[in-house]
PDB file of N, CA and C in Angstrom:
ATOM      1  N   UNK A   1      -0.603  13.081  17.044  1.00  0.00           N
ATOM      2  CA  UNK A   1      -0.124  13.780  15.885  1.00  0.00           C
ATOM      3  C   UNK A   1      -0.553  15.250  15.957  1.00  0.00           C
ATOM      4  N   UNK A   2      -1.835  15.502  16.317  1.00  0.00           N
ATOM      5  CA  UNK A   2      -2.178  16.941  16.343  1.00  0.00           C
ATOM      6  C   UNK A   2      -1.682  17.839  17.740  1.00  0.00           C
ATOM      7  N   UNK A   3      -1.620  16.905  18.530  1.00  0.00           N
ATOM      8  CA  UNK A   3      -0.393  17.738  20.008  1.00  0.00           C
ATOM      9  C   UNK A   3       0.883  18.003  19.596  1.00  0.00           C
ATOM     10  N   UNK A   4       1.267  17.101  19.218  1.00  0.00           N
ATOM     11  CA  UNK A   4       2.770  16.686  18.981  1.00  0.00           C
ATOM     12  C   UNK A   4       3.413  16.524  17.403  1.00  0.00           C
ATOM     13  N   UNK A   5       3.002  17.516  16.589  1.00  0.00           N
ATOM     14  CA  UNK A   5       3.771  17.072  15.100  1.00  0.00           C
ATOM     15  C   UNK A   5       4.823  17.127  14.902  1.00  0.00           C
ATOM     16  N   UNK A   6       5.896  17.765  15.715  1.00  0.00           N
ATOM     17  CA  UNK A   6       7.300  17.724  15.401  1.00  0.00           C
ATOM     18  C   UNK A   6       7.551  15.731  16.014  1.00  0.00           C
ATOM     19  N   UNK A   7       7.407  15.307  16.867  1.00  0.00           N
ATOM     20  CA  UNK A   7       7.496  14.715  17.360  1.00  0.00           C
ATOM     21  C   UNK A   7       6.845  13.106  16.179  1.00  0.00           C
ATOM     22  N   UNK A   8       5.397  13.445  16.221  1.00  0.00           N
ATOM     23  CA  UNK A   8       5.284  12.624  15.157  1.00  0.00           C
ATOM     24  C   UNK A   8       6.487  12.691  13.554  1.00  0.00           C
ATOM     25  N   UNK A   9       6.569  13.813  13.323  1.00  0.00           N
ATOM     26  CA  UNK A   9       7.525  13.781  11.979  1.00  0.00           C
ATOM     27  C   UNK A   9       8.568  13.088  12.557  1.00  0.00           C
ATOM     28  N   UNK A  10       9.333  13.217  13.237  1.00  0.00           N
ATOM     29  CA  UNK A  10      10.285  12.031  13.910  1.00  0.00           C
ATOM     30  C   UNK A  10      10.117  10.700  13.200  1.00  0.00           C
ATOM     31  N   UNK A  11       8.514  10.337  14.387  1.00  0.00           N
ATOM     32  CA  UNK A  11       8.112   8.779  14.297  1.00  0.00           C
ATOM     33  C   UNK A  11       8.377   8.204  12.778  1.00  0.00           C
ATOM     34  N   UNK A  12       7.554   9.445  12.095  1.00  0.00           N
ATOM     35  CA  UNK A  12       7.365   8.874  10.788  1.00  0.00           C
ATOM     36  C   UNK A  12       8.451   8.288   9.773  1.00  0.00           C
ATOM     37  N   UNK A  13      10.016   8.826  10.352  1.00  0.00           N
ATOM     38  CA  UNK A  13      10.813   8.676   9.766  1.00  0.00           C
ATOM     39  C   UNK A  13      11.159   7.375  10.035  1.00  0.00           C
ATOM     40  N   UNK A  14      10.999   6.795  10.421  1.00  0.00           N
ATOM     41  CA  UNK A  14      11.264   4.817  10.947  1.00  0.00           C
ATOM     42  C   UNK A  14       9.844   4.303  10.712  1.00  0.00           C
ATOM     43  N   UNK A  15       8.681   4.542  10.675  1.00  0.00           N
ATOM     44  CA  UNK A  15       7.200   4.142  10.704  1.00  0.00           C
ATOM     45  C   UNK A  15       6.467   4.123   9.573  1.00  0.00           C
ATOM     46  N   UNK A  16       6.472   4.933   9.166  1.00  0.00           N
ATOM     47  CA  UNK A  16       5.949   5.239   7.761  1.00  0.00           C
ATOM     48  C   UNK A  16       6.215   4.865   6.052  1.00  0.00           C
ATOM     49  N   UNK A  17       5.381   4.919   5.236  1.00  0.00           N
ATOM     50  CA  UNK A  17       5.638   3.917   4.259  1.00  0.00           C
ATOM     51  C   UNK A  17       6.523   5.200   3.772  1.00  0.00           C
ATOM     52  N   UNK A  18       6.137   6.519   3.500  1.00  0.00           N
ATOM     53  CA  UNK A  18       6.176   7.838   2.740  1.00  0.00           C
ATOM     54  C   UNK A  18       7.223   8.807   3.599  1.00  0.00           C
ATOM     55  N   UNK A  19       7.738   8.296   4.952  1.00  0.00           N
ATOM     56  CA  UNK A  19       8.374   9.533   5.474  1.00  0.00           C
ATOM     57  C   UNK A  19       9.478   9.220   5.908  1.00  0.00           C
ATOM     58  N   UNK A  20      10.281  10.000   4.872  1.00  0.00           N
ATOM     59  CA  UNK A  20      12.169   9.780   5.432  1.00  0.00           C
ATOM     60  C   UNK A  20      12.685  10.786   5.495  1.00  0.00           C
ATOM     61  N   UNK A  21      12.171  11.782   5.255  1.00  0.00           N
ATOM     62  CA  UNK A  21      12.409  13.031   5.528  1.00  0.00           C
ATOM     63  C   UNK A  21      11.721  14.032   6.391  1.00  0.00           C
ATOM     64  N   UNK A  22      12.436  14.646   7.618  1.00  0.00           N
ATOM     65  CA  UNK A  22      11.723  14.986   9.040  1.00  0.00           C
ATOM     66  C   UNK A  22      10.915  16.542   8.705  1.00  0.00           C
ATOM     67  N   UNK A  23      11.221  17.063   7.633  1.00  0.00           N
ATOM     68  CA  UNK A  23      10.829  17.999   7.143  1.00  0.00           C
ATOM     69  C   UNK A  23       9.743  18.139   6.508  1.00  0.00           C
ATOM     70  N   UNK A  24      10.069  17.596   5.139  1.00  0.00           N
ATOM     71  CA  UNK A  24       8.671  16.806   4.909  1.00  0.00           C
ATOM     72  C   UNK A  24       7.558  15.780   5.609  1.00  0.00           C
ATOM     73  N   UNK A  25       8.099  15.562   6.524  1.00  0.00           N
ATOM     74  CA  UNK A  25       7.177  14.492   7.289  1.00  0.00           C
ATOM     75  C   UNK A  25       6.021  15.790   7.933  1.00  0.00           C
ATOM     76  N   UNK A  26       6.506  16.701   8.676  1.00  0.00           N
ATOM     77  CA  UNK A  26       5.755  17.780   9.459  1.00  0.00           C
ATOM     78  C   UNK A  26       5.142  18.594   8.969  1.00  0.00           C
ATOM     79  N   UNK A  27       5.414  18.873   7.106  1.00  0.00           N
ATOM     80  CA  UNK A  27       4.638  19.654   6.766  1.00  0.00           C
ATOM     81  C   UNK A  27       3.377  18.686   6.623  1.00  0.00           C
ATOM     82  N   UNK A  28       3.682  17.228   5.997  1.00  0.00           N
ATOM     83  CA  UNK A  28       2.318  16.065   6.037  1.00  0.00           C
ATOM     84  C   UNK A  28       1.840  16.746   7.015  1.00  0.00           C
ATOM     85  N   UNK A  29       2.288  16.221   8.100  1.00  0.00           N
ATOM     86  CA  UNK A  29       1.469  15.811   9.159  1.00  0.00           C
ATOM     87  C   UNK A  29       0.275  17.552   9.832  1.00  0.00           C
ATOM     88  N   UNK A  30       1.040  18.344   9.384  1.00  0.00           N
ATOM     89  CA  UNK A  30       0.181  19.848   9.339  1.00  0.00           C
ATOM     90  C   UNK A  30      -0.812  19.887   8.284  1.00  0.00           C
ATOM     91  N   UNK A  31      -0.496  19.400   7.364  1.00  0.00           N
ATOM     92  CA  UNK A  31      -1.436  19.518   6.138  1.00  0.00           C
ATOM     93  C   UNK A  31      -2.991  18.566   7.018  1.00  0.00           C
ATOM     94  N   UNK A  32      -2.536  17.410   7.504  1.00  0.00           N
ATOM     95  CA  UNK A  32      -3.428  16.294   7.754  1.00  0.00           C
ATOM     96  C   UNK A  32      -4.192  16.764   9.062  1.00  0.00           C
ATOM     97  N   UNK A  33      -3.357  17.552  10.180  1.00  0.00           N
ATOM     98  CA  UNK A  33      -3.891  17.999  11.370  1.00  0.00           C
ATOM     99  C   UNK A  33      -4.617  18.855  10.926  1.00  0.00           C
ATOM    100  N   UNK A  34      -4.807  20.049  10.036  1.00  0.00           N
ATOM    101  CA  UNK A  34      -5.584  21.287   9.605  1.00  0.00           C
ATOM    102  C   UNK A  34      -6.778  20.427   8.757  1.00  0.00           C
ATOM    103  N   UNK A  35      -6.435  19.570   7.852  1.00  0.00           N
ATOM    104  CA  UNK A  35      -7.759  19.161   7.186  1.00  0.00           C
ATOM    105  C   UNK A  35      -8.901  17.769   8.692  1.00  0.00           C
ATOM    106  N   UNK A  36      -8.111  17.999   9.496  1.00  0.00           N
ATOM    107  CA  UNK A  36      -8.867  16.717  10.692  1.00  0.00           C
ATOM    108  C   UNK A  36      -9.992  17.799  10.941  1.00  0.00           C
ATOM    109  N   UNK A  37      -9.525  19.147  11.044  1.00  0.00           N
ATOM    110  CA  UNK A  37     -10.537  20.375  11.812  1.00  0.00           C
ATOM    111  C   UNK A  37     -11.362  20.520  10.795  1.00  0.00           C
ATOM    112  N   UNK A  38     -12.856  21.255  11.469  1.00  0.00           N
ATOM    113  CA  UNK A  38     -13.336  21.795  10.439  1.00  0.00           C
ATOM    114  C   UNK A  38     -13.097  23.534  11.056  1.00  0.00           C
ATOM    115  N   UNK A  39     -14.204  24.196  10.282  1.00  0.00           N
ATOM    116  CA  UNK A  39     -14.255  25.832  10.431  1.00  0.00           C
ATOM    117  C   UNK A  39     -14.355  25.946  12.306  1.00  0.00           C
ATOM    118  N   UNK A  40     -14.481  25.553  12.640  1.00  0.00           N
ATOM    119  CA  UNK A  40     -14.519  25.591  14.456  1.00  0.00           C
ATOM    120  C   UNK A  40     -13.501  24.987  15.293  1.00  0.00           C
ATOM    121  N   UNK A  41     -12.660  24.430  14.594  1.00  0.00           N
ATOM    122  CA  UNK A  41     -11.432  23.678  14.942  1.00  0.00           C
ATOM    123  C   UNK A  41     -12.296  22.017  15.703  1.00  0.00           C
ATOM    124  N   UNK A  42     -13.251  21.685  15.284  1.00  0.00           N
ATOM    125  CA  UNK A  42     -13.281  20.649  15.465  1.00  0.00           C
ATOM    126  C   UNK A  42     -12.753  19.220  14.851  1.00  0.00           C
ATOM    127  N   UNK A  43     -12.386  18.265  15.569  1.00  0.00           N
ATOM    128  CA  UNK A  43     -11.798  17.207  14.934  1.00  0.00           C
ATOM    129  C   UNK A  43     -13.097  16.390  14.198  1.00  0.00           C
ATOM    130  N   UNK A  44     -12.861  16.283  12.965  1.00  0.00           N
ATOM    131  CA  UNK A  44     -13.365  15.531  12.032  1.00  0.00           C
ATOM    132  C   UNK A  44     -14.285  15.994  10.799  1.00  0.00           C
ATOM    133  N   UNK A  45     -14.426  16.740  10.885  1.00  0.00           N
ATOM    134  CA  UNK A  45     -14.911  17.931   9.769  1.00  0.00           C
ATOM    135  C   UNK A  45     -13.985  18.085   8.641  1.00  0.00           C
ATOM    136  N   UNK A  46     -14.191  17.359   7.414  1.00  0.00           N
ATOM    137  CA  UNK A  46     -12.880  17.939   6.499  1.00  0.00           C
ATOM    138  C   UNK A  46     -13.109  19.372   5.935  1.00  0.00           C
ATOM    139  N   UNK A  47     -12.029  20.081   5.597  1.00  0.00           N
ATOM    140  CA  UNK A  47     -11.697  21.141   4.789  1.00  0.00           C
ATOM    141  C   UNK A  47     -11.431  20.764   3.266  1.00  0.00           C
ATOM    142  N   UNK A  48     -12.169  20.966   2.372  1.00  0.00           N
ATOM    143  CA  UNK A  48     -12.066  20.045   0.866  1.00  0.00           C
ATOM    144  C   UNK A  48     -10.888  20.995   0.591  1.00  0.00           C
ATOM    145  N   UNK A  49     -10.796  21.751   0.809  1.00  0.00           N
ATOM    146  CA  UNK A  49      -9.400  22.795  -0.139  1.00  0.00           C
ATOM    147  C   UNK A  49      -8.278  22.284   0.797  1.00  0.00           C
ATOM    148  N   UNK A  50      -8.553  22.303   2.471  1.00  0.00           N
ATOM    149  CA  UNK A  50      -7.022  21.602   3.200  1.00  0.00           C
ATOM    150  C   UNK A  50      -6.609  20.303   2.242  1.00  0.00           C
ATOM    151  N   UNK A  51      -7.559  19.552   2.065  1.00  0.00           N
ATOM    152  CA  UNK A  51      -7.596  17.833   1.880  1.00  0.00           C
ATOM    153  C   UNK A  51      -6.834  18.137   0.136  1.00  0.00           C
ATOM    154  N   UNK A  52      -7.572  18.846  -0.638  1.00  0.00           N
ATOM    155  CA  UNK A  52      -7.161  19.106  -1.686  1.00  0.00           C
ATOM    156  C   UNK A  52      -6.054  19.422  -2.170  1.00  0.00           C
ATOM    157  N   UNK A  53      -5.336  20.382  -1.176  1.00  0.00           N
ATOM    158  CA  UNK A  53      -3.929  20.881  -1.239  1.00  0.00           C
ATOM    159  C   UNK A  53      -2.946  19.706  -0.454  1.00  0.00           C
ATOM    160  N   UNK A  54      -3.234  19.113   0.110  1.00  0.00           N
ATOM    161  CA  UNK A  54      -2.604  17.752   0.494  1.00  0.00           C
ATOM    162  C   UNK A  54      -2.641  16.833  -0.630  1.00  0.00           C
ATOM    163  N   UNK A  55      -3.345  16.473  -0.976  1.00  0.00           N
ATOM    164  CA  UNK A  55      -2.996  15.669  -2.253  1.00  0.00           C
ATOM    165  C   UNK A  55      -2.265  15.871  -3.845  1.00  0.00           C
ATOM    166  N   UNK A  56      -2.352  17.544  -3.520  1.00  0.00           N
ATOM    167  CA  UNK A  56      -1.590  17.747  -4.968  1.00  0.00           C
ATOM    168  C   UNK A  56      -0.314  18.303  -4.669  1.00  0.00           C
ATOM    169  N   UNK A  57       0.018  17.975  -3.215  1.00  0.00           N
ATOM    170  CA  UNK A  57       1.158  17.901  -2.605  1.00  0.00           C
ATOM    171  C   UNK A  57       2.015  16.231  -3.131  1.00  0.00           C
ATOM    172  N   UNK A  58       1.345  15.422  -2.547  1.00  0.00           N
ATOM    173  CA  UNK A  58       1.449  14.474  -2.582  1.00  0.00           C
ATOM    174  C   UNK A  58       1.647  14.050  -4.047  1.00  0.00           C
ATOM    175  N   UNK A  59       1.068  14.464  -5.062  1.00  0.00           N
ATOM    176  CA  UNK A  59       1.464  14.511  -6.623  1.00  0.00           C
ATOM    177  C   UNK A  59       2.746  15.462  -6.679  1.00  0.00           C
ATOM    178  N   UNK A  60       2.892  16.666  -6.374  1.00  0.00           N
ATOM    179  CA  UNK A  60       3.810  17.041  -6.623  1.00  0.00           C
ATOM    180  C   UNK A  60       5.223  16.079  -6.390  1.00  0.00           C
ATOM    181  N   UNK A  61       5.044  15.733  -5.405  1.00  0.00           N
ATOM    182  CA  UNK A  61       6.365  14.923  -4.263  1.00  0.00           C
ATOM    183  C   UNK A  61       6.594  13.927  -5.016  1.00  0.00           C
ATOM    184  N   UNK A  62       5.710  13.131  -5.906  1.00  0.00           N
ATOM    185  CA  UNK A  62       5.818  12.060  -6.606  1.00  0.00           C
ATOM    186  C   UNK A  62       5.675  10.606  -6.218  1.00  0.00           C
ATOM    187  N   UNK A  63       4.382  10.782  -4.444  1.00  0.00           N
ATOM    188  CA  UNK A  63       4.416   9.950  -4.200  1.00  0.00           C
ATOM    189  C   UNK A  63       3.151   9.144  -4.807  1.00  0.00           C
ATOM    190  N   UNK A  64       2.027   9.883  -5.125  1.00  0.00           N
ATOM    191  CA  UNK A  64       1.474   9.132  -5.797  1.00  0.00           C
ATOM    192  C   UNK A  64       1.183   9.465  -7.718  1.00  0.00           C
ATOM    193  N   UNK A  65       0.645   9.313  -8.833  1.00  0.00           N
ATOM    194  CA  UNK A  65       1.646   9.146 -10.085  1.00  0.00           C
ATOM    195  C   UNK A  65       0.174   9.479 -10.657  1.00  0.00           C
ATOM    196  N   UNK A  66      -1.067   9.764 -10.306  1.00  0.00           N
ATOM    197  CA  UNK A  66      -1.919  10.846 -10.678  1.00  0.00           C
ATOM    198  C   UNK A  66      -2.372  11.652 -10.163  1.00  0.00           C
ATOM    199  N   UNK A  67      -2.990  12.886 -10.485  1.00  0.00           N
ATOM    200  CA  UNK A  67      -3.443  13.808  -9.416  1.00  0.00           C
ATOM    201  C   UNK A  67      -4.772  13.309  -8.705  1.00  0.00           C
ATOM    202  N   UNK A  68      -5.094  13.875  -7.770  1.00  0.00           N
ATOM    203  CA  UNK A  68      -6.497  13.290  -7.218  1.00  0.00           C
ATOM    204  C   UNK A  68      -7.818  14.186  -7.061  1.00  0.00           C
ATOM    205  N   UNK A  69      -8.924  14.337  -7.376  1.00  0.00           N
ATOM    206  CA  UNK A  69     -10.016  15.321  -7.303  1.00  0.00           C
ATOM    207  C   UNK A  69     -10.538  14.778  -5.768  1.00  0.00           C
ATOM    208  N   UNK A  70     -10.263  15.013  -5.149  1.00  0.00           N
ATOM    209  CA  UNK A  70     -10.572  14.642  -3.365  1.00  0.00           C
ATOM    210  C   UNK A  70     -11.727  15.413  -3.325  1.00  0.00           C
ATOM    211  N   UNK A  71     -12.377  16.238  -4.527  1.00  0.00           N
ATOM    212  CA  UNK A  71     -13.822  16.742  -3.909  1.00  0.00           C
ATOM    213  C   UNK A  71     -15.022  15.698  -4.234  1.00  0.00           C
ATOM    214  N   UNK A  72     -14.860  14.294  -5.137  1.00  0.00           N
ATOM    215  CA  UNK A  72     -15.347  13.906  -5.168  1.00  0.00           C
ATOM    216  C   UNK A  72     -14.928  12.715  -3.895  1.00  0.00           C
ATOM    217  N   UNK A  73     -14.278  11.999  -4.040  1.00  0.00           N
ATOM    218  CA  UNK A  73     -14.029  11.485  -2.678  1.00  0.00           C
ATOM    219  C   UNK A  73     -14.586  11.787  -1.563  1.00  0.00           C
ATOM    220  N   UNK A  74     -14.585  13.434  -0.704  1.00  0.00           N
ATOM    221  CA  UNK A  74     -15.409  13.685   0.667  1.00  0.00           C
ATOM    222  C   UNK A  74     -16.772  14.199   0.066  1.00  0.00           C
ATOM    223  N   UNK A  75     -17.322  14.214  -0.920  1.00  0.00           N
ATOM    224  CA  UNK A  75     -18.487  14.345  -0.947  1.00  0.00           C
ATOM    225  C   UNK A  75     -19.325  12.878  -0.891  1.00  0.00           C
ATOM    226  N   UNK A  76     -18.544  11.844  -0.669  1.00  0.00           N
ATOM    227  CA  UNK A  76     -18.608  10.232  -0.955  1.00  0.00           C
ATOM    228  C   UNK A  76     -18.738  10.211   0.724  1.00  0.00           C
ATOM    229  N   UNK A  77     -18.018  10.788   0.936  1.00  0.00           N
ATOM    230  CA  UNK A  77     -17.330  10.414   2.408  1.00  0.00           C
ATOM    231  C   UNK A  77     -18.771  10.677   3.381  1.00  0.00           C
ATOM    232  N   UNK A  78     -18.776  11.888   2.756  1.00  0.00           N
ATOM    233  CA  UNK A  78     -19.670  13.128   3.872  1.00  0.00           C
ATOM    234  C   UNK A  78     -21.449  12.932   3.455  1.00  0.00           C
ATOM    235  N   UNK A  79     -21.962  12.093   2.238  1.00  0.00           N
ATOM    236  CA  UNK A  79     -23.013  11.570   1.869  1.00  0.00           C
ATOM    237  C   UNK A  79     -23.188   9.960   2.813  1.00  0.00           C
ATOM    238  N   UNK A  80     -22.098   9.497   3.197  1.00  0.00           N
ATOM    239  CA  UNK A  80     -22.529   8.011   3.959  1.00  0.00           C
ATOM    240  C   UNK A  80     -22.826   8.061   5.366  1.00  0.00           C
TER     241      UNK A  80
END
């Protein structure tokens, strides 16, 4: 996904619960590749504002039906 996101947005359009649209699928999948990095471009480090703006994406879009405070979530995450 992070080599290849045009390619994944494809996949997602047959694979995915959320992606039928190849457009929207790639901006996901950018939103999700940028919050994998942290400040060094390492994989697995979240970005609470990337992660954050992904989810009130995801409210906007109407896929999920409340908004989400994801700063409590990776502070859950990043305490275990």
């Amino acid at each position: 996904m992070i080599d290849e996101p045009g390619e994944a947005a494809e996949l997602a359009n047959t694979i995915a619960v959320d992606g039928r649209e190849t457009a929207l699928n790639r901006e996901i999948i950018e939103l999700r590749n940028a919050a994998s990095l942290d400040d060094e471009g390492v994989l697995g480090g979240p970005d609470d504002a990337i992660v954050q703006s992904g989810a009130d994406r995801y409210y906007e879009l109407g896929l999920i039906e409340e908004p989400l405070h994801m700063e409590n979530h990776i502070r859950h995450i990043i305490e275990e």
